[in-house]
Protein backbone atom coordinates (compact mmCIF):
# COMPACT_ATOMS: atom_id res chain seq x y z
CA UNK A 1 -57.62 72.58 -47.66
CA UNK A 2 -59.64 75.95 -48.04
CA UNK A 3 -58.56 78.09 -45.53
CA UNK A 4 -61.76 81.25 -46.04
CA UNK A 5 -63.50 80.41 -43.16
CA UNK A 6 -60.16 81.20 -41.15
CA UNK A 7 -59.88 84.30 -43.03
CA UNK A 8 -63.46 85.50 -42.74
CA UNK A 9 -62.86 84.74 -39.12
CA UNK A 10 -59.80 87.08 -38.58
CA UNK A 11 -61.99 89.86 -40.87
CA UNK A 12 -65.00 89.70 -38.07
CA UNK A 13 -62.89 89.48 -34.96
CA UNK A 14 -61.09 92.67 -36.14
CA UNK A 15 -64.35 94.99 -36.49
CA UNK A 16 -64.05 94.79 -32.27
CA UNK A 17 -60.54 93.78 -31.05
CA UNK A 18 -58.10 96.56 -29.51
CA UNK A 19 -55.52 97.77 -31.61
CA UNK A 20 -53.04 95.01 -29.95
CA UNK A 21 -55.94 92.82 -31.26
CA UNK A 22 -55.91 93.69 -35.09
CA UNK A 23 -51.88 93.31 -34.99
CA UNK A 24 -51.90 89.91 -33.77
CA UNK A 25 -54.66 89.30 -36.56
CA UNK A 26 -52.49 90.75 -38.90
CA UNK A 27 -49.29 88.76 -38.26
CA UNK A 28 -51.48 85.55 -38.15
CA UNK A 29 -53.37 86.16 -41.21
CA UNK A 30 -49.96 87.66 -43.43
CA UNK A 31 -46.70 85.49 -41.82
CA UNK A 32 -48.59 82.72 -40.70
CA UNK A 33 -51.53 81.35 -42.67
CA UNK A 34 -50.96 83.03 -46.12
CA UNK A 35 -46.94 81.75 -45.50
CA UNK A 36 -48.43 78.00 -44.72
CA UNK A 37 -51.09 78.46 -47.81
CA UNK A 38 -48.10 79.71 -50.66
CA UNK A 39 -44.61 77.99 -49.33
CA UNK A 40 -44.86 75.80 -46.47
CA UNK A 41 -46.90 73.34 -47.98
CA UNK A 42 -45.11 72.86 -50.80
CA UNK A 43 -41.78 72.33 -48.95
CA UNK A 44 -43.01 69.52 -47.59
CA UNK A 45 -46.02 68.28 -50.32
CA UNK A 46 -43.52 64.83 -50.80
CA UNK A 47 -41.75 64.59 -47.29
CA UNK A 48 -42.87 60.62 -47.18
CA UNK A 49 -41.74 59.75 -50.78
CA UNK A 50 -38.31 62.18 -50.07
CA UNK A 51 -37.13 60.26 -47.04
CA UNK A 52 -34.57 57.39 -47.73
CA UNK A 53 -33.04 55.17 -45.86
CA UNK A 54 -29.93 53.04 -47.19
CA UNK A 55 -31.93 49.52 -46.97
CA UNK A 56 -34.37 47.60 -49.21
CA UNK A 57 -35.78 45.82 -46.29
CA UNK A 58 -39.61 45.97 -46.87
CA UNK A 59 -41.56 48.42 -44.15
CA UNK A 60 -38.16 49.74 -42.77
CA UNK A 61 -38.57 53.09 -44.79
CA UNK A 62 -42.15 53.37 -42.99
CA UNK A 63 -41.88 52.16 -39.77
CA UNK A 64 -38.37 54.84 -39.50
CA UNK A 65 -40.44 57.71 -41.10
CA UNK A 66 -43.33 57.48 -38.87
CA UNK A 67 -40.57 56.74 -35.79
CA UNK A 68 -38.87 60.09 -36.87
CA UNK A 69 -42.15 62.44 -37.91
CA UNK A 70 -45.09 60.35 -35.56
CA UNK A 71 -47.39 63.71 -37.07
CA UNK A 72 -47.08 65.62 -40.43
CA UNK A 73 -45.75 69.04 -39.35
CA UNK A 74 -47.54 70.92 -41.91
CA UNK A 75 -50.42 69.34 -40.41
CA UNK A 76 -49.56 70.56 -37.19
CA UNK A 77 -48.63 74.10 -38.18
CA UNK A 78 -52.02 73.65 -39.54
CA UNK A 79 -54.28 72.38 -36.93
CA UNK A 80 -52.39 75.16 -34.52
CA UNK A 81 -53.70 77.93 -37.05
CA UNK A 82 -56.94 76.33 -36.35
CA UNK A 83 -56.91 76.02 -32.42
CA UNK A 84 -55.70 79.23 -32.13
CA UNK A 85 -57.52 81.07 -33.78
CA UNK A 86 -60.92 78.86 -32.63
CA UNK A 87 -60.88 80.77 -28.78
CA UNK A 88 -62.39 83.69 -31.40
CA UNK A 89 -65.40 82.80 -31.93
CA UNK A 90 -66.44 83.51 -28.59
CA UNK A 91 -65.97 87.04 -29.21
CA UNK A 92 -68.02 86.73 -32.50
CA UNK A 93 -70.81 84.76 -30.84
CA UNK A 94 -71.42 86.39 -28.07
CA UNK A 95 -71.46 89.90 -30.54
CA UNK A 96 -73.95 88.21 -32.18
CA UNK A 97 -76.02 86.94 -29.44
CA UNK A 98 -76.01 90.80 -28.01
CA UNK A 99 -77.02 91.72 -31.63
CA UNK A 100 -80.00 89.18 -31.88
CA UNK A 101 -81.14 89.65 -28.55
CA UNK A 102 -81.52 93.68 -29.54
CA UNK A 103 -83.17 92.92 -32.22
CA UNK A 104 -85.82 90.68 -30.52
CA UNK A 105 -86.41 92.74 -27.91
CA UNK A 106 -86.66 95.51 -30.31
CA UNK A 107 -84.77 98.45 -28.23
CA UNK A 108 -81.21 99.08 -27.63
CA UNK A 109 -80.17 96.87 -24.70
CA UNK A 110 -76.30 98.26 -24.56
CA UNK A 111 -74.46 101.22 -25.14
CA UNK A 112 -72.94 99.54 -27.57
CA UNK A 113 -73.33 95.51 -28.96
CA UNK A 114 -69.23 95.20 -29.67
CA UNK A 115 -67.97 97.57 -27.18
CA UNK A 116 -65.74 95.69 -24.75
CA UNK A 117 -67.08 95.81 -21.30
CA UNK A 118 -69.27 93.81 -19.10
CA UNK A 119 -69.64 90.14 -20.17
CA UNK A 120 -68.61 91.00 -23.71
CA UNK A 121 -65.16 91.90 -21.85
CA UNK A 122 -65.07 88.55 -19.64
CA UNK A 123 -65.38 86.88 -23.15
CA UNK A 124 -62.44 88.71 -24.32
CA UNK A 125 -60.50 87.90 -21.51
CA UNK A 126 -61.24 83.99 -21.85
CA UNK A 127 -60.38 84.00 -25.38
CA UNK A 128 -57.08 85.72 -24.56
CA UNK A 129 -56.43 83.23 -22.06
CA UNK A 130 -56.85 80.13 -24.27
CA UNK A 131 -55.02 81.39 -27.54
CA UNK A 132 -52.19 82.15 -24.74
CA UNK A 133 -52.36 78.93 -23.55
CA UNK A 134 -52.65 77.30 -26.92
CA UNK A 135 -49.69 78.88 -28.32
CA UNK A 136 -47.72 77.52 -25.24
CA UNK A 137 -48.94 74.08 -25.82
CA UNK A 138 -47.96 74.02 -29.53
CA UNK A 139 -44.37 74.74 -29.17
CA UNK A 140 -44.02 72.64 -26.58
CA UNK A 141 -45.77 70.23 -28.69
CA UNK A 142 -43.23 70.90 -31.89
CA UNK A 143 -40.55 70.70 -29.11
CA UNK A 144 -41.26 67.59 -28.02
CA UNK A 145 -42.66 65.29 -30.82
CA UNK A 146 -39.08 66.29 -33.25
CA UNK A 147 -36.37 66.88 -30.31
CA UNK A 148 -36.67 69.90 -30.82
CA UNK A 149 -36.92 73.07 -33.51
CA UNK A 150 -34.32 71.34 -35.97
CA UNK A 151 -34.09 69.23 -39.01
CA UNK A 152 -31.30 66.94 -39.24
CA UNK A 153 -29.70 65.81 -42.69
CA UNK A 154 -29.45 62.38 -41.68
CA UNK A 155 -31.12 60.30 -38.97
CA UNK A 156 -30.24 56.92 -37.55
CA UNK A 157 -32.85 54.53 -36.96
CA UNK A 158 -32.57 50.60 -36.12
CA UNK A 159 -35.95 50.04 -35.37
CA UNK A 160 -37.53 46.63 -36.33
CA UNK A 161 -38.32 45.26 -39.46
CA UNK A 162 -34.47 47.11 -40.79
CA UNK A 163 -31.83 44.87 -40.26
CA UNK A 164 -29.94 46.96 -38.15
CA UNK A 165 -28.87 50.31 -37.72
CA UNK A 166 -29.84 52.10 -40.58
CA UNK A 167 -29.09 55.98 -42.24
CA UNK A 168 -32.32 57.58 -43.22
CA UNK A 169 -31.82 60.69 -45.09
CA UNK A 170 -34.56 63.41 -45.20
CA UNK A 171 -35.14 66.38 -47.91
CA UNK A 172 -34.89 70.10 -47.65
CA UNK A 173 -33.85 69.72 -44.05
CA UNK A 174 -32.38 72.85 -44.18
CA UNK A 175 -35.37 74.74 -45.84
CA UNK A 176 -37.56 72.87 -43.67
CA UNK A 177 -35.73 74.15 -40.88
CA UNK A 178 -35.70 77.82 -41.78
CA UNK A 179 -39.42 77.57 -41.94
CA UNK A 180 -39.90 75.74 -38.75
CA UNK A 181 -37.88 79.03 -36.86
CA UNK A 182 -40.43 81.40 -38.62
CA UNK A 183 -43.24 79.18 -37.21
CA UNK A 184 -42.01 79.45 -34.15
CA UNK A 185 -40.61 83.01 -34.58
CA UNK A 186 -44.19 84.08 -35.19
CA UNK A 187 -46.18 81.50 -32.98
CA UNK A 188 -43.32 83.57 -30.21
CA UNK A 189 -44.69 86.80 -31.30
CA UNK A 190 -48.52 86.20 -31.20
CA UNK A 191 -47.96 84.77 -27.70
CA UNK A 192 -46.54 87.74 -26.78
CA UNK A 193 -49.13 90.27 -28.37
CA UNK A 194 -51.91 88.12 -26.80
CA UNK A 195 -50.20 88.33 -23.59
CA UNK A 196 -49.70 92.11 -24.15
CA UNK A 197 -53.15 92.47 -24.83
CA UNK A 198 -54.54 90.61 -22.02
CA UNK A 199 -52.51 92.73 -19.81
CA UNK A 200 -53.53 95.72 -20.99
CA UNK A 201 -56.97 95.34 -20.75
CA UNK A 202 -57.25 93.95 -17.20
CA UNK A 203 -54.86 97.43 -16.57
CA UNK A 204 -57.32 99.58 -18.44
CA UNK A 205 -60.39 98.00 -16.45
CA UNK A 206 -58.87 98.39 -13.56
CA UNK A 207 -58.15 102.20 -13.83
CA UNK A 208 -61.55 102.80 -15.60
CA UNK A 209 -63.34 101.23 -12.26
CA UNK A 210 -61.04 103.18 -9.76
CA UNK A 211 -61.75 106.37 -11.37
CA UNK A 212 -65.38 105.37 -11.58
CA UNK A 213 -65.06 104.75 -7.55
CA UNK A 214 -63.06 107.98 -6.99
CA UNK A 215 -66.03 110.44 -9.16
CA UNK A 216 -68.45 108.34 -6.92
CA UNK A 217 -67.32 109.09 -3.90
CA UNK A 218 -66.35 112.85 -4.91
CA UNK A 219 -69.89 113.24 -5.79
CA UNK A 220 -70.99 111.99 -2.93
CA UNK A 221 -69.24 114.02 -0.60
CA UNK A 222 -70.57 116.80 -2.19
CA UNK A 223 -73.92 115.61 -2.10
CA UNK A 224 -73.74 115.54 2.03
CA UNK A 225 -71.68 118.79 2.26
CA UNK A 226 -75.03 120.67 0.30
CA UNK A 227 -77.96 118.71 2.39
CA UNK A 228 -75.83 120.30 5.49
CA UNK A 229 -77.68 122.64 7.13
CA UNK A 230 -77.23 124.96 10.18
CA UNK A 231 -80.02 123.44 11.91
CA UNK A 232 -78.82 119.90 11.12
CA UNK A 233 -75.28 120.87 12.95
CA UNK A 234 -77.16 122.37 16.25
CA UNK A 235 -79.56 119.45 16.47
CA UNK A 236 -76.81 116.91 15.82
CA UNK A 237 -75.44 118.42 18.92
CA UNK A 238 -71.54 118.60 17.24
CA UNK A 239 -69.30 120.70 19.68
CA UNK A 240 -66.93 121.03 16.59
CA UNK A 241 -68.42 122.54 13.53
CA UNK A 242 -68.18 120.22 10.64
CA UNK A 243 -65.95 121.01 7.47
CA UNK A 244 -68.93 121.39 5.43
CA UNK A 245 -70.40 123.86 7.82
CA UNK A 246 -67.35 125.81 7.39
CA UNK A 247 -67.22 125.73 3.97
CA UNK A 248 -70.76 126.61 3.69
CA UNK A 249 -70.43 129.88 6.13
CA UNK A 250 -66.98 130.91 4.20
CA UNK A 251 -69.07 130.93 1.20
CA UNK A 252 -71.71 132.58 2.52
CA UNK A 253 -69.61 135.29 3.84
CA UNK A 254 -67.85 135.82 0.76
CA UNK A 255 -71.37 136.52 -0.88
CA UNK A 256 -72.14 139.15 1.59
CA UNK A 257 -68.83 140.87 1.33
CA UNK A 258 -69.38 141.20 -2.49
């Protein structure tokens, strides 16, 4: 399988991610794909032929295998590389489309085509969401489908055509295993960075529009303290001078006294 679309993925989506961003890319492109691409695949290149079972009944070696491992799991580690890293082209697409849309329109529509704000930051977001959700759904998957994260040495299995209860015996369990707690080791850690990251910038949007309110509203009330005037307070009728007002005659005075 030829893995450089993956990789020239991961090299696009990190011209615009956060810093959280580029360290999940990192960790997926370095402990998880290249991993799968140089070890992993070899460890388990003959699983089928490798597994035994202590019977010559015809089919019984089969039927037990597929009973035991219903769906490769280098194919699985493999097809979650691809899910999860899929949500990014959202981000790259809708760069583009900002890009191509500039370009027709011939004049620069946004501050900046892979800044993260606005829609391009709602895109973000959703991509989080899903390679958050993903991840979740994988190890539950790997959970699941082999009874969880270990390999046993020898498995049981009496279903039909064997005779009865046979021992199947499967290689490198214990290699396979130590590889199956660095998948999920690292599929752990990416969930957590994405999480992180998702976190952070719904936090750092959050604070950037409150302080955009609060400069707002500053700015306004100095806007209405200047277009106060001293005929504005008589014919408004106030008893009580406004706080402007004040403000503006304390100035005032202080001007005269220098």
């Amino acid at each position: 399988m030829s893995w450089g679309f993956l990789r020239d993925l991961l090299s696009e989506v990190n011209k615009y991610s956060t810093e959280i961003g580029r360290i999940w890319i990192a960790i997926v492109f370095i402990f998880r794909l290249l991993v799968y691409i140089v070890a992993a695949e070899n460890v388990w290149k003959y699983e089928h032929n490798e597994f035994e079972c202590n019977t010559k009944q015809p089919g019984c070696e089969n039927v037990c295998f597929d009973h035991f491992f219903p769906v490769s799991q280098t194919r699985l580690w493999a097809l979650q590389l691809i899910i999860v890293s899929t949500p990014s082209l959202l981000v790259v697409f809708y760069v583009a489309f900002r890009e191509t849309r500039e370009k027709r329109h011939n004049q620069k529509l946004y501050k900046s085509p892979r800044e993260i704000d606005g829609e391009l930051l709602c895109t973000y977001l959703v991509s989080l969401i899903l390679k958050t959700g993903f991840e979740i759904v994988f190890l539950v998957l790997f959970y699941k489908l082999y009874n969880g994260f270990k390999v046993p040495h020898l498995v049981k299995c009496d279903r039909s055509p064997c005779p009865n209860a046979v021992d199947c015996y499967i290689s490198k369990p214990t290699e396979k295993m130590i590889f199956l707690y660095f998948l999920v080791a690292t599929s752990g850690l990416c969930f957590v960075l994405s999480l992180s990251e998702l976190s952070y910038l719904i936090f750092r949007y959050s604070i950037k529009c409150y302080v955009k309110k609060y400069i707002e509203k500053q700015q306004s009330s100095k806007s209405d303290c200047h277009k106060l005037t001293v005929e504005q307070q008589v014919q408004d009728g106030f008893t009580t001078p406004h706080p402007c007002f004040l403000m503006y005659k304390i100035n005032l005075e202080k001007k005269a006294a220098h």
